[in-house]
N, C-alpha and C. Protein backbone atom coordinates (compact mmCIF):
# COMPACT_ATOMS: atom_id res chain seq x y z
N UNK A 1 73.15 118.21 100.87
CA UNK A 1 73.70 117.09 101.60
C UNK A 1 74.80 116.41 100.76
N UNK A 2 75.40 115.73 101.49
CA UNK A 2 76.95 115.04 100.46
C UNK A 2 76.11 113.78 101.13
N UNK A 3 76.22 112.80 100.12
CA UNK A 3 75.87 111.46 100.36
C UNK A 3 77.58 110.72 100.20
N UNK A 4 77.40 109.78 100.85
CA UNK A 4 78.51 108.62 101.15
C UNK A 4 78.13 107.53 100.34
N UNK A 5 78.71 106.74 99.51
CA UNK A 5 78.12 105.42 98.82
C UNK A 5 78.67 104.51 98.84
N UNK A 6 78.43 103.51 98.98
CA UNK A 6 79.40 101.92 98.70
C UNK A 6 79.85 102.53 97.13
N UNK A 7 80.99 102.16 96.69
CA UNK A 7 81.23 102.31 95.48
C UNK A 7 81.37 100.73 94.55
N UNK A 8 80.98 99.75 95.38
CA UNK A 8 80.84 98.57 94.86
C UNK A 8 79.07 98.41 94.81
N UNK A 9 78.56 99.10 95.49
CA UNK A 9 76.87 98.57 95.39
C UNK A 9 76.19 99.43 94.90
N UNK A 10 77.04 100.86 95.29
CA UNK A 10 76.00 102.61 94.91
C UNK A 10 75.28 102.32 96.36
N UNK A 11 74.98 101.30 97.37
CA UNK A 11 74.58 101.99 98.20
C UNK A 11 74.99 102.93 99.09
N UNK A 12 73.73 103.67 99.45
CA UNK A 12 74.15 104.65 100.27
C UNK A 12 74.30 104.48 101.80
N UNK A 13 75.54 105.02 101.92
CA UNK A 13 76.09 104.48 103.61
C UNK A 13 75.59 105.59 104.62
N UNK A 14 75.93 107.22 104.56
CA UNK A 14 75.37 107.91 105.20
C UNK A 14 75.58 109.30 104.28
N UNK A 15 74.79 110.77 105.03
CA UNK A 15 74.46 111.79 104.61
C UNK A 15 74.97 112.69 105.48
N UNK A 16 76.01 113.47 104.85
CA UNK A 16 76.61 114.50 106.15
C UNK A 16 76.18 116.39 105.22
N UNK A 17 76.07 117.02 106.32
CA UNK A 17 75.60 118.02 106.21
C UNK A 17 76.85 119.00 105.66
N UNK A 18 77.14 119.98 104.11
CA UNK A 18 78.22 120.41 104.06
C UNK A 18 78.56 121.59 104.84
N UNK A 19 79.78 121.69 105.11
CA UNK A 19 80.41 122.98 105.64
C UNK A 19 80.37 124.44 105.21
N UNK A 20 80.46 125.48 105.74
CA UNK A 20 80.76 126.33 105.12
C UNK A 20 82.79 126.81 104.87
N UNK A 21 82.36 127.46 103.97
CA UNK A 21 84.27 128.06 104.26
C UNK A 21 84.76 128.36 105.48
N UNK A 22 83.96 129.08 105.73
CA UNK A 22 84.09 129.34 107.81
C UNK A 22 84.69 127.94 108.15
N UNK A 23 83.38 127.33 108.59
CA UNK A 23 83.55 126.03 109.49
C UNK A 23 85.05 125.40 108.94
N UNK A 24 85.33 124.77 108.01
CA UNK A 24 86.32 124.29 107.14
C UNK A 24 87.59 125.38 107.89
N UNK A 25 87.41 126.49 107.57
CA UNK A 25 89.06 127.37 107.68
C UNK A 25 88.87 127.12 109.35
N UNK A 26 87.63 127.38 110.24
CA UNK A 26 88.21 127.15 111.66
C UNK A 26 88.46 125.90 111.40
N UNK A 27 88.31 124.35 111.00
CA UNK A 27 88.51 123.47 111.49
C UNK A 27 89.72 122.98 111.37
N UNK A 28 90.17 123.38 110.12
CA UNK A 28 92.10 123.78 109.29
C UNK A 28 92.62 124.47 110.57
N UNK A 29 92.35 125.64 111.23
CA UNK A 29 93.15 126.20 112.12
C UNK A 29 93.18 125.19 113.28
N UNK A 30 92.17 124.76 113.82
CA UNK A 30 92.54 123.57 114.82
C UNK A 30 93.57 122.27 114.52
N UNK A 31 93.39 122.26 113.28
CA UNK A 31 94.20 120.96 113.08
C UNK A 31 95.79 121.26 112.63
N UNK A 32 95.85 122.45 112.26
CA UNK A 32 96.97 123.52 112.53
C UNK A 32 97.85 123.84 113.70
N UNK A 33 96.33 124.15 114.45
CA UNK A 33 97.17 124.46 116.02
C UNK A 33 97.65 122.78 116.89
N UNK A 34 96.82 122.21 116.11
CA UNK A 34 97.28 121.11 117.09
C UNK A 34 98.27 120.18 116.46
N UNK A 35 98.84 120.56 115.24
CA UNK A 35 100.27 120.11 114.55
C UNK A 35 101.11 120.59 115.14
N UNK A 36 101.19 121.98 115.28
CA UNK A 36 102.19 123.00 116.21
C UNK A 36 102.34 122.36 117.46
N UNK A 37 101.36 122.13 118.04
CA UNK A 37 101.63 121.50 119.64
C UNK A 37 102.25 119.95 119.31
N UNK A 38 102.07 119.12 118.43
CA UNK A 38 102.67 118.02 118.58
C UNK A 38 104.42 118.36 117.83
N UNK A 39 104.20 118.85 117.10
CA UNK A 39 105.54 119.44 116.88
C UNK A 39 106.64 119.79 117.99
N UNK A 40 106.11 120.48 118.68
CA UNK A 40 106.95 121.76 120.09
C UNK A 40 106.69 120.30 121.03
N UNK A 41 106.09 119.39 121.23
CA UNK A 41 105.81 117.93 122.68
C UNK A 41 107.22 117.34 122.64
N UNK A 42 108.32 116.83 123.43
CA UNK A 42 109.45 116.27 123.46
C UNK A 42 108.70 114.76 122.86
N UNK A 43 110.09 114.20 122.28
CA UNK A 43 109.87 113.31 121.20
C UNK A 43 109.91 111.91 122.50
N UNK A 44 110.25 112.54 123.43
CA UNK A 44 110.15 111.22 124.41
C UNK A 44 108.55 111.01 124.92
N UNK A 45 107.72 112.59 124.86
CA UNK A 45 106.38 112.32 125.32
C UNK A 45 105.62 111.74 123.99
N UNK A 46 105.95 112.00 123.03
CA UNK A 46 104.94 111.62 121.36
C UNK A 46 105.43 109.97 122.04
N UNK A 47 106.13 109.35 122.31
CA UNK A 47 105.94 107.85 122.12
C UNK A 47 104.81 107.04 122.50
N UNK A 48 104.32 107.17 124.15
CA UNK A 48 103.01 106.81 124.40
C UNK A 48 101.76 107.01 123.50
N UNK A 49 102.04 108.16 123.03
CA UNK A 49 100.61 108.67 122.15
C UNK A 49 100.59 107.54 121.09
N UNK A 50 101.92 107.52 120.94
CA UNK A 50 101.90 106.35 119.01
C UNK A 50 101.59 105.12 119.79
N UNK A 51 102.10 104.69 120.56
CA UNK A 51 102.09 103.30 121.16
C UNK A 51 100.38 103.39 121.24
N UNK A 52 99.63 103.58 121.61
CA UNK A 52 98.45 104.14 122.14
C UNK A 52 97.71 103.96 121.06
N UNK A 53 98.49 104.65 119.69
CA UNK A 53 97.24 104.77 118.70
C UNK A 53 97.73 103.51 118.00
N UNK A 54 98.74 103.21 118.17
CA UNK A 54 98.66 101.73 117.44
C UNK A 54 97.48 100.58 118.19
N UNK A 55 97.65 100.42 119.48
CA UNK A 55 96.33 99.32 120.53
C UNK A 55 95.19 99.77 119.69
N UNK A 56 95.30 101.21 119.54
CA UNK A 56 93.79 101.48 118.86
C UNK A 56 93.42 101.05 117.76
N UNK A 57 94.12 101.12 117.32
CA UNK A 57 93.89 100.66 115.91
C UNK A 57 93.83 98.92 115.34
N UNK A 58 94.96 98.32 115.99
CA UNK A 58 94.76 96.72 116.49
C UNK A 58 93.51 96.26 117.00
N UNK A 59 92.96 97.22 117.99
CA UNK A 59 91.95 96.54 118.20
C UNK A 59 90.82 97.22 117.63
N UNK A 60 90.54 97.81 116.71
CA UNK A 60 89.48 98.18 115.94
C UNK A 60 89.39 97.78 114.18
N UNK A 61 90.53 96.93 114.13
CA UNK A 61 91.00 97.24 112.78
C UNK A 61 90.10 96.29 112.02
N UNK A 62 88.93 94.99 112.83
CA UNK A 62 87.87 94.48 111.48
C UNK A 62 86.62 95.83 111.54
N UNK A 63 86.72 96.82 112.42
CA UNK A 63 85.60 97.46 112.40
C UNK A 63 86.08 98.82 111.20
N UNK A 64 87.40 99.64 111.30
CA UNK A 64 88.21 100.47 110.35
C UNK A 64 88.17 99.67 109.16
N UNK A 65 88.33 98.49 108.53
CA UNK A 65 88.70 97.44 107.64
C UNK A 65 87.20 97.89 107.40
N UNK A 66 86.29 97.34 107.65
CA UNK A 66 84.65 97.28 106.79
C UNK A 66 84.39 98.88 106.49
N UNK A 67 85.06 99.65 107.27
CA UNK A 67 84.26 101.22 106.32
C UNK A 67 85.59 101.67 105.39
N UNK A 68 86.71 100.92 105.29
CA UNK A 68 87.74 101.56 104.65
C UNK A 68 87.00 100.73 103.30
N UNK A 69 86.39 99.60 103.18
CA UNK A 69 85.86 98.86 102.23
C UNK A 69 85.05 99.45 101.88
N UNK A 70 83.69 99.86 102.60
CA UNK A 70 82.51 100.22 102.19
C UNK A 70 82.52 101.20 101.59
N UNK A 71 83.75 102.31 102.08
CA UNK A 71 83.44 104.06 101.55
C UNK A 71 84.83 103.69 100.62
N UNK A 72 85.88 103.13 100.24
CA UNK A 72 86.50 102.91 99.27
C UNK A 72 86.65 101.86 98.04
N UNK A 73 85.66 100.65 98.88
CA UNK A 73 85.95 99.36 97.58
C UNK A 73 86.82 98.62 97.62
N UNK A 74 87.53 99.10 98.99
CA UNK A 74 89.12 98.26 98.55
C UNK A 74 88.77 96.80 99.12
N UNK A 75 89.25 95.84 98.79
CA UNK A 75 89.48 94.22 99.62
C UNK A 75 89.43 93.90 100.84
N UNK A 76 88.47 93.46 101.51
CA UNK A 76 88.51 93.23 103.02
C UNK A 76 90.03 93.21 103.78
N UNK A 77 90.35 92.25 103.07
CA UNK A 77 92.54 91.30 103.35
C UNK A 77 92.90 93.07 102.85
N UNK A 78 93.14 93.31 101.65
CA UNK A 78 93.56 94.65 101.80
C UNK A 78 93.85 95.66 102.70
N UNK A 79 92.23 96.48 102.87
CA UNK A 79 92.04 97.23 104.44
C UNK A 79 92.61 97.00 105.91
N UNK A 80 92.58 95.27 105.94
CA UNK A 80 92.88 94.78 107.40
C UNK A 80 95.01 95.39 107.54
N UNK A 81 95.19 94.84 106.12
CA UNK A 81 96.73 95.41 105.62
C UNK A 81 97.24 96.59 106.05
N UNK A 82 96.07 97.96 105.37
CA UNK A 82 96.69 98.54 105.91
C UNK A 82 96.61 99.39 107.15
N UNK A 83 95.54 98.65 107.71
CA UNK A 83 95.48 98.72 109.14
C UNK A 83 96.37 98.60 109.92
N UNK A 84 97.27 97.30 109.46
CA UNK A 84 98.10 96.86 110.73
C UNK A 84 99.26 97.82 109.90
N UNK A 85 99.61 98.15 108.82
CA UNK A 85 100.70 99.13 108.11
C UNK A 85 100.57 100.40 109.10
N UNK A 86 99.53 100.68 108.90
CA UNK A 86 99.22 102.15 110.11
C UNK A 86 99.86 101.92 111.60
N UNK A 87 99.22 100.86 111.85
CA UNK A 87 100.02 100.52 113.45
C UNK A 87 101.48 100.36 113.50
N UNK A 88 102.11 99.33 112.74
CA UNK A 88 103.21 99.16 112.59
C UNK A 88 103.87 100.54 112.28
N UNK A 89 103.64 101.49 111.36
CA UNK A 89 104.05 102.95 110.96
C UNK A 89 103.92 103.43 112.50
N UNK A 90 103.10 103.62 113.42
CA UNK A 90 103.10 104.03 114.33
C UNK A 90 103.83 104.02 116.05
N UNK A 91 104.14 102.12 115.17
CA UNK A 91 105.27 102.17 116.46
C UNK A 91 106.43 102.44 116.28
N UNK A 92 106.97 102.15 114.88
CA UNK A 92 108.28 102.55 114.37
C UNK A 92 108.56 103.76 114.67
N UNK A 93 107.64 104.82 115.02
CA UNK A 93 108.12 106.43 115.03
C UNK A 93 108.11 106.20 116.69
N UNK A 94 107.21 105.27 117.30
CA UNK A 94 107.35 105.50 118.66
C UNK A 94 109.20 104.97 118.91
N UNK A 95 109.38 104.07 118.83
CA UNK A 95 110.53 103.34 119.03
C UNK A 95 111.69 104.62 118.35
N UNK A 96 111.66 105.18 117.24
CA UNK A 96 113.24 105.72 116.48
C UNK A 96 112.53 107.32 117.08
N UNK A 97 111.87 108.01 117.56
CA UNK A 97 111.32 109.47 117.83
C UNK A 97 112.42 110.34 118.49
N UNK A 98 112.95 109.54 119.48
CA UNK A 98 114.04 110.05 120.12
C UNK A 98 115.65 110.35 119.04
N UNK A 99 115.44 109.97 118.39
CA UNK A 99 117.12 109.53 117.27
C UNK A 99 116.44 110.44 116.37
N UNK A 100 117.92 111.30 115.48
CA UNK A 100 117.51 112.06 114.54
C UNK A 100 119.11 112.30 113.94
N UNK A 101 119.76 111.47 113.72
CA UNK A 101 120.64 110.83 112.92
C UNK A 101 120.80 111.35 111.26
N UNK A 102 120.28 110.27 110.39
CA UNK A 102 119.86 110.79 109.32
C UNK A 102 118.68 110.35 108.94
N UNK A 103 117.99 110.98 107.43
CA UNK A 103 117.01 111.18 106.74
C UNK A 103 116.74 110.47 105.00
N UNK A 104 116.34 110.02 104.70
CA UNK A 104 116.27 110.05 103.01
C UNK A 104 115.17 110.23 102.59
N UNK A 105 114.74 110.93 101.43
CA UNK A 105 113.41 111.75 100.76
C UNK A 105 113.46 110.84 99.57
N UNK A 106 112.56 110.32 98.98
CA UNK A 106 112.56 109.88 97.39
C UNK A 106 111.45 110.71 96.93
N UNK A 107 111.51 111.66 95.80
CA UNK A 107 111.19 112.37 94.94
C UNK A 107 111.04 112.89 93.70
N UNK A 108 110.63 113.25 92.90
CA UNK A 108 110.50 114.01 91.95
C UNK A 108 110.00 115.56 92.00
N UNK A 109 109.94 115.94 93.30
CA UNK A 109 109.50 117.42 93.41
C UNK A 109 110.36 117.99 94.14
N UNK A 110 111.60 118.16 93.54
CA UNK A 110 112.56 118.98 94.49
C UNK A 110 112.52 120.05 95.21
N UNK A 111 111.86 120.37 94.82
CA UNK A 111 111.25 122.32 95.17
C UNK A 111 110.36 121.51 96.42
N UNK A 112 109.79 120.61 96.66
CA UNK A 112 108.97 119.85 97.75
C UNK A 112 109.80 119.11 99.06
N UNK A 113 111.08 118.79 98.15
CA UNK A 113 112.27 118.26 99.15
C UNK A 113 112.90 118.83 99.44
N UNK A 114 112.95 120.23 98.85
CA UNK A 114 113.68 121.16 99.83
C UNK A 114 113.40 122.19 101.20
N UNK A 115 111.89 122.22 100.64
CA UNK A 115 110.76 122.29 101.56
C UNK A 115 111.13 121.51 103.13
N UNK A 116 111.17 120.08 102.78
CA UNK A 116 110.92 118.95 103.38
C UNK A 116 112.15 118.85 104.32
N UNK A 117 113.55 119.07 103.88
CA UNK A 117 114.78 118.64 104.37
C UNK A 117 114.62 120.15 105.46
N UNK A 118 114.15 121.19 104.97
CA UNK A 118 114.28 122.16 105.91
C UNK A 118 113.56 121.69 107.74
N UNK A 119 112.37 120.72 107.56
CA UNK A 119 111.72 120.54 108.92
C UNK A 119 111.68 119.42 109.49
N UNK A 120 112.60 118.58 108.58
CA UNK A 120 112.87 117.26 108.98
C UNK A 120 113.91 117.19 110.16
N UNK A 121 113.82 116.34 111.21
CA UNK A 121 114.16 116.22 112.32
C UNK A 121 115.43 115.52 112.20
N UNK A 122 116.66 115.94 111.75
CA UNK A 122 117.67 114.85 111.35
C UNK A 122 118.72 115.70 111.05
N UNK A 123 120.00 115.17 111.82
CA UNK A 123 121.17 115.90 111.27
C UNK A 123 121.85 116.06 110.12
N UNK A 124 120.96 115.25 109.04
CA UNK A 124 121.73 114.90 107.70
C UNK A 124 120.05 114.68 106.82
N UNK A 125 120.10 115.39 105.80
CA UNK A 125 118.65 114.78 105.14
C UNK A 125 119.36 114.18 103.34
N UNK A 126 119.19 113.40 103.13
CA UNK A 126 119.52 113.08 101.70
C UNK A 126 118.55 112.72 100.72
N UNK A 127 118.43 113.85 99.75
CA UNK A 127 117.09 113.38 98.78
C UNK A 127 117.57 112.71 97.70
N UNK A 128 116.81 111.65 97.52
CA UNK A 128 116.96 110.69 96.17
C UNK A 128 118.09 110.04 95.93
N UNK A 129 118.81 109.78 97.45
CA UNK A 129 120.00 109.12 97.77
C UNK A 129 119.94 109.04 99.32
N UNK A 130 120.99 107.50 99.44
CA UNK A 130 120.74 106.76 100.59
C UNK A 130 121.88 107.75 101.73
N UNK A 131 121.75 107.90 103.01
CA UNK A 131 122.04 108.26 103.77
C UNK A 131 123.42 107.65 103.72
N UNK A 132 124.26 108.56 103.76
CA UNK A 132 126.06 108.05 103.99
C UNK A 132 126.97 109.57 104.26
N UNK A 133 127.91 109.17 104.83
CA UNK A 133 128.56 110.46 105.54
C UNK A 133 129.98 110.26 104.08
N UNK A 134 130.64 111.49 104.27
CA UNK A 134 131.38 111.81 103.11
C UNK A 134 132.31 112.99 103.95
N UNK A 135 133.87 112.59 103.78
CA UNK A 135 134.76 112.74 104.11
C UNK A 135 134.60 114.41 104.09
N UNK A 136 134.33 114.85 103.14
CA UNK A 136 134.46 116.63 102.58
C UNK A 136 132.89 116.95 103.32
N UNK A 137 131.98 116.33 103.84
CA UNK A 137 130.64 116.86 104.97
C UNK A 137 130.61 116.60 105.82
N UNK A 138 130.19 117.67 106.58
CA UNK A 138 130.06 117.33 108.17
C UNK A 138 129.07 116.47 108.22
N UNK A 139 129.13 115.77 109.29
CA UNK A 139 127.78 114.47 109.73
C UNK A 139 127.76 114.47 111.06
N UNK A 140 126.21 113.79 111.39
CA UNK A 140 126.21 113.55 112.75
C UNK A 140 124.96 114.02 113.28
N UNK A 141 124.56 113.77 114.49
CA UNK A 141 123.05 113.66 114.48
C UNK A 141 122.29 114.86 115.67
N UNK A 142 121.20 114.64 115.16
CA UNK A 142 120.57 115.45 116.45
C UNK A 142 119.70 114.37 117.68
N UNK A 143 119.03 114.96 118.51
CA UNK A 143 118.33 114.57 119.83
C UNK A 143 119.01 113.07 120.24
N UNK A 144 118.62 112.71 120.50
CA UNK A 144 119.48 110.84 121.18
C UNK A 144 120.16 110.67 120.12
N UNK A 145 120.52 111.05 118.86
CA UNK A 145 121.37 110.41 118.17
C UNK A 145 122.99 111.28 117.85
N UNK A 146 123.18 112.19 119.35
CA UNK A 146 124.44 112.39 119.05
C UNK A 146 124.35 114.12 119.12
N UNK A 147 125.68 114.99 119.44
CA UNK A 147 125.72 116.39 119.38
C UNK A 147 127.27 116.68 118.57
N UNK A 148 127.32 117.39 118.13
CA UNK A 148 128.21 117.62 116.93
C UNK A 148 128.55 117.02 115.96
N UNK A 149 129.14 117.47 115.13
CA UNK A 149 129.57 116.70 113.54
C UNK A 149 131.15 116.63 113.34
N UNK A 150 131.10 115.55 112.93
CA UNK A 150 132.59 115.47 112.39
C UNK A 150 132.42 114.96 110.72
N UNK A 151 133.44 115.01 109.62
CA UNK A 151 134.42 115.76 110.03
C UNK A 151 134.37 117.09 109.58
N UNK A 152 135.23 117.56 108.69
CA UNK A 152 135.26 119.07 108.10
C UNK A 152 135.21 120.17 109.06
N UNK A 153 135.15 120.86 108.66
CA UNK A 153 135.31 122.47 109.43
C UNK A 153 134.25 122.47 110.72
N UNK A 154 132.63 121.71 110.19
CA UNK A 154 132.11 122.00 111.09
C UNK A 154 132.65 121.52 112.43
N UNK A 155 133.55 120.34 112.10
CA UNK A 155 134.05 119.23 113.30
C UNK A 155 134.08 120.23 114.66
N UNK A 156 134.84 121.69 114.40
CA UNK A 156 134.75 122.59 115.36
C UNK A 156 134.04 123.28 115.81
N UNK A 157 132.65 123.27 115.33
CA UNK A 157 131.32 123.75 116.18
C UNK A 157 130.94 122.18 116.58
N UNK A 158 131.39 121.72 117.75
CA UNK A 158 130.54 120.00 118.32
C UNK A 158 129.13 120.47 118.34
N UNK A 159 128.52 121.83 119.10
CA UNK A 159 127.51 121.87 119.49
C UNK A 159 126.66 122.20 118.64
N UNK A 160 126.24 122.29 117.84
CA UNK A 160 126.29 123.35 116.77
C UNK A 160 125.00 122.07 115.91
N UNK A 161 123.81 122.22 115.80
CA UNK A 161 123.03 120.84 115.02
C UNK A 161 122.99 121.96 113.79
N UNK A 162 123.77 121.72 112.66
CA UNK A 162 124.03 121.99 111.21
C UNK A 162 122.95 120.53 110.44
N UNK A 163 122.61 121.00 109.71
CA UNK A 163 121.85 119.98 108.70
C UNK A 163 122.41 120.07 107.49
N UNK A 164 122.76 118.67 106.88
CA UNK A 164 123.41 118.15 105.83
C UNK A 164 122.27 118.25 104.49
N UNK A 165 122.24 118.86 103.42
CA UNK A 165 120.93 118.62 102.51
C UNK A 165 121.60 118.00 101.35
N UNK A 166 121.81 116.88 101.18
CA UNK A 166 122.11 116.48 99.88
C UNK A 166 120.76 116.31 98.97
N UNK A 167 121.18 116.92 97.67
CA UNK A 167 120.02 116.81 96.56
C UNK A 167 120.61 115.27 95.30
N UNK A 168 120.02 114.54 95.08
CA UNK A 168 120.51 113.88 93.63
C UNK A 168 119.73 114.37 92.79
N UNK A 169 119.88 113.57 91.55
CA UNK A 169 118.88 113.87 90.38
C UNK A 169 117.86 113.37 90.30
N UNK A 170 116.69 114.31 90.07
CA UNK A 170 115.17 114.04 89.93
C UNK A 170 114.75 112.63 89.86
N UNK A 171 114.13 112.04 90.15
CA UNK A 171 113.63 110.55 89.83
C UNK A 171 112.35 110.75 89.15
């Protein structure tokens, strides 16, 4: 059994039964397959869902707040924090989902941000530097935020969603 504990009392909160590798790798593939499907959903249908899980979370958030305490320790005022951080995170993507403009990454794992700029939803991704267009790069955005780039060479593919990857230096 895996026991659960207050880490402020040692008491014990509950007892869950462990997995096998099986169970675990199917439950990875579900949560897999169902990244893929929110991935491929138009960014106009993901908005309800966020809007949705934010109410949820607003209105559950002294009941989320007491087990984010109990099974972590953290501060009642804390938890409630980042409760409403979660919601608020959640409408912000509902509201900007449609726009894909530009991007900025802050990092120290470049090999992770390059990863990152490849599936990021944005006509321009800039790691470890602030989003700005530059005379010698094409710019310009994808989904509601625009179809072709100006200026430079690409200026002549309009249709054409090219992604901008600027790298700076490691932080």
């Amino acid at each position: 059994m895996i026991t659960s504990s207050n880490p402020a009392t040692g008491a014990e909160l509950a007892r869950y039964t462990p997995q096998s590798p099986q169970e675990v790798d199917g439950i990875l593939d579900v949560a897999a397959a169902a990244q893929a499907a929110w991935r491929r959903r138009d960014t106009c249908d993901r908005t309800p869902v966020l809007q949705e899980m934010a109410r949820i979370l607003r209105e559950g958030r002294d009941t989320y707040a007491a087990l984010i305490t109990a099974e972590m320790g953290k501060p009642i005022s804390e938890a409630r924090a980042e409760i409403e951080k979660s919601a608020t995170t959640c409408e912000y993507y509902a509201e900007h989902a449609p726009y894909g403009l530009g991007a900025a990454l802050w990092t120290s794992d470049l090999d992770r941000a390059r990863r990152l700029a490849r599936v990021l939803d944005a006509g321009a991704v800039f790691v470890n530097g602030m989003v700005a267009s530059d005379p010698r790069l094409p710019f310009g955005g994808i989904k509601r935020s625009g179809y072709g780039r100006e200026p430079g060479a690409e200026g002549i593919r309009e249709f054409v969603n090219t992604k901008t990857v600027w790298i700076g230096p490691a932080v």
